[in-house]
C-alpha atoms as a PDB file:
ATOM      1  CA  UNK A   1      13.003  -3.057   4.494  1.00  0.00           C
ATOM      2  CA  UNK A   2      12.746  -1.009   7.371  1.00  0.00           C
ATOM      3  CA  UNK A   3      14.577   1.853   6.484  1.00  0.00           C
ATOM      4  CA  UNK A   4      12.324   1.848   3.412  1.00  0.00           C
ATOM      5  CA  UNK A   5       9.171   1.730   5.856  1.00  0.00           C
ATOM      6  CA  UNK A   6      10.814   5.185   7.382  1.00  0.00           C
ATOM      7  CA  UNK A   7      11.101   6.211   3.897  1.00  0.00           C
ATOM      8  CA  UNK A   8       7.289   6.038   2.912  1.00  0.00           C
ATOM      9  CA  UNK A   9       5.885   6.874   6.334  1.00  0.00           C
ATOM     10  CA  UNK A  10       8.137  10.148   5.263  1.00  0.00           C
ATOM     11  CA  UNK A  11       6.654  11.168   2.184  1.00  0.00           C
ATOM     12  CA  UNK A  12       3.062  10.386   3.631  1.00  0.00           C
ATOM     13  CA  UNK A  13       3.707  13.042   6.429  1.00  0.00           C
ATOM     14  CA  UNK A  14       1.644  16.089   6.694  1.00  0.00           C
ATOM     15  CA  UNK A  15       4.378  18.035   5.711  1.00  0.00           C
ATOM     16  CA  UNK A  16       5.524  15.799   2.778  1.00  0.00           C
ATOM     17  CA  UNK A  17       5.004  18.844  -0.334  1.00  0.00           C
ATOM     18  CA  UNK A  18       4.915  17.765  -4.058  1.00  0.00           C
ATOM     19  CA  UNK A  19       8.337  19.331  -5.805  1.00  0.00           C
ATOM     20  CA  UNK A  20       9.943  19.028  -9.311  1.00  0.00           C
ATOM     21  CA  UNK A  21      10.877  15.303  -9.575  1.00  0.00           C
ATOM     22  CA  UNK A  22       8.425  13.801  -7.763  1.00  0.00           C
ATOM     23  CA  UNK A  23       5.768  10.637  -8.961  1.00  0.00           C
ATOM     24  CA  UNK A  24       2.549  11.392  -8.088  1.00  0.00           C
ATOM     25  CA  UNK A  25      -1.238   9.478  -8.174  1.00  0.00           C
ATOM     26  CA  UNK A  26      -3.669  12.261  -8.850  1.00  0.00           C
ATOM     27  CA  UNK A  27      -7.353  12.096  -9.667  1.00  0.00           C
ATOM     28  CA  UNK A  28      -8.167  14.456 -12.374  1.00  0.00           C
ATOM     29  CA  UNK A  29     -11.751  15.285 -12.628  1.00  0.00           C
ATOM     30  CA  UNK A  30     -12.249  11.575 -10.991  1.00  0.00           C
ATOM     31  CA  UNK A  31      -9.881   9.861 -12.870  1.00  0.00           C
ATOM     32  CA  UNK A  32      -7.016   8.288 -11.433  1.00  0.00           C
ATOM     33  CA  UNK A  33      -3.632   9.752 -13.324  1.00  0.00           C
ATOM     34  CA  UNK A  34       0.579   8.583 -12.002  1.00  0.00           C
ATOM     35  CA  UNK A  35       2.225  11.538 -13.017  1.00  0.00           C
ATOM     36  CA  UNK A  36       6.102  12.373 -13.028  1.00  0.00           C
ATOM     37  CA  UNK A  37       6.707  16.336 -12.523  1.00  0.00           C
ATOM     38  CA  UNK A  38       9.939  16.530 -14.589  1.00  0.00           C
ATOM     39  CA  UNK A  39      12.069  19.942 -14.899  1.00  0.00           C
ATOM     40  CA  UNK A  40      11.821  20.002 -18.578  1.00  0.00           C
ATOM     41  CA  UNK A  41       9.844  22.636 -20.675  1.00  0.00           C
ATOM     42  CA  UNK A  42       7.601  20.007 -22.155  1.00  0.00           C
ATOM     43  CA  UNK A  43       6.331  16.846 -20.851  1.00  0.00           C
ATOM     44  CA  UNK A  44       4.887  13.994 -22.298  1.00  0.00           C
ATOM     45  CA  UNK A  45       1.527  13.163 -20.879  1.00  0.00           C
ATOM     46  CA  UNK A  46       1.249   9.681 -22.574  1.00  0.00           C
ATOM     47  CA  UNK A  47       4.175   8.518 -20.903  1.00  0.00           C
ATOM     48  CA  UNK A  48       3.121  10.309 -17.543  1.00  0.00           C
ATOM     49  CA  UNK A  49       5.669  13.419 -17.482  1.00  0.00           C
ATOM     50  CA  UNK A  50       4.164  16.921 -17.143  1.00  0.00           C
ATOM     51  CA  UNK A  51       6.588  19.547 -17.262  1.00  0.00           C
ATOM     52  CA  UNK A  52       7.107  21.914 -14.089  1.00  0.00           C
ATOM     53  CA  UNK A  53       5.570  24.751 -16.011  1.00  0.00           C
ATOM     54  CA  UNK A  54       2.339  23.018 -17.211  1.00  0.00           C
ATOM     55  CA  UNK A  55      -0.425  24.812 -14.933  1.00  0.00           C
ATOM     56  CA  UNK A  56      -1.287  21.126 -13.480  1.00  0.00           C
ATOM     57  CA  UNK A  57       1.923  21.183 -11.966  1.00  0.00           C
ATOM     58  CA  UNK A  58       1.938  24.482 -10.766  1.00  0.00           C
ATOM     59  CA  UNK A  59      -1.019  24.060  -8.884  1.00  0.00           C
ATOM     60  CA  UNK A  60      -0.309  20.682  -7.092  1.00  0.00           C
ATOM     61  CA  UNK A  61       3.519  22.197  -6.094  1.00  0.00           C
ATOM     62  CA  UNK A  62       3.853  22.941  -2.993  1.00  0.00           C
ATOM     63  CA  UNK A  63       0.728  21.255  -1.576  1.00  0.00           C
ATOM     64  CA  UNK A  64       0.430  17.827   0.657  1.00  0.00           C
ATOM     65  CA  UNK A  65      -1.464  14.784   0.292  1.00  0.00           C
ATOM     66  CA  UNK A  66      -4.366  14.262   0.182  1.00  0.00           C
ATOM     67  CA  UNK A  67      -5.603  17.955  -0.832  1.00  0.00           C
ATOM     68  CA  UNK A  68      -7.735  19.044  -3.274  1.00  0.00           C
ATOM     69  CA  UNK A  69      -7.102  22.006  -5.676  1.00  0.00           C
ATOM     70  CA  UNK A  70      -9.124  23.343  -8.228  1.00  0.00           C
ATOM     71  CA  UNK A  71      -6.954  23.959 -12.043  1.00  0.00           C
ATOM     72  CA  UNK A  72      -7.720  26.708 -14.336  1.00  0.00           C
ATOM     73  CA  UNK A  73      -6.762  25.593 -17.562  1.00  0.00           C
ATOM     74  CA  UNK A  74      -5.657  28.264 -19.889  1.00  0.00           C
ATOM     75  CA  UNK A  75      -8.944  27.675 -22.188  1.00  0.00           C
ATOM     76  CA  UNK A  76     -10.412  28.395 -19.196  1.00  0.00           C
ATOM     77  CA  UNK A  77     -11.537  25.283 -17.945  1.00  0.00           C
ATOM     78  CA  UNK A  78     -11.406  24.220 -14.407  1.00  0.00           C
ATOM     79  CA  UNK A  79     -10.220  20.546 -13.139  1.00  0.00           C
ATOM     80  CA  UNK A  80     -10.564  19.192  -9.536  1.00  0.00           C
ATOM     81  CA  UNK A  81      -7.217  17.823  -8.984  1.00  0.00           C
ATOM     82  CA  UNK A  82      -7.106  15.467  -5.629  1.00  0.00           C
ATOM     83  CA  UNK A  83      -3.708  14.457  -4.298  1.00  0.00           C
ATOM     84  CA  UNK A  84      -4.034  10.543  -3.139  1.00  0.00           C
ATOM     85  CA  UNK A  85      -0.463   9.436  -2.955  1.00  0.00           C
ATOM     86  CA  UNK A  86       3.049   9.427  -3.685  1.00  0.00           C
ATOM     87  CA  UNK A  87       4.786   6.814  -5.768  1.00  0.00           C
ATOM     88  CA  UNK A  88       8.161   5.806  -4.612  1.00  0.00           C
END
């Protein structure tokens, strides 16, 4: 249990950045999402999985919890994308 405690504490560092593979709680335009980044070309967003190359991903790799980034959709439409947590 502790070692699992180390674990978390971990990923909820400052320097803990979202990569390929990881589970993630987002809110998307205020609504609360658990997403799996997976390294496949598509994902499946009913299930959770967004592929690495879906411009969600892209923007949240790379950045820490709990930031906020700002999506451009390719329609053109912009989401607020907040970084709450990971999910182990």
């Amino acid at each position: 249990m502790k070692e699992l405690k180390k674990v978390f504490c971990a990923m909820l560092n400052d320097n803990a950045k979202v990569k390929i593979g990881d589970k993630v709680t987002v809110a998307l335009n205020g609504q609360v999402r658990n997403l799996e980044i997976v390294a496949l070309p598509n994902g499946d967003l009913s299930k959770g999985l967004i592929s690495y190359l879906s411009p969600i991903a892209k923007a949240i790799l790379g950045h820490s919890y709990p930031e906020k980034i700002t999506v451009k959709l390719p329609n053109g439409n912009l989401v607020d994308c907040q970084l709450l947590r990971p999910r182990l």
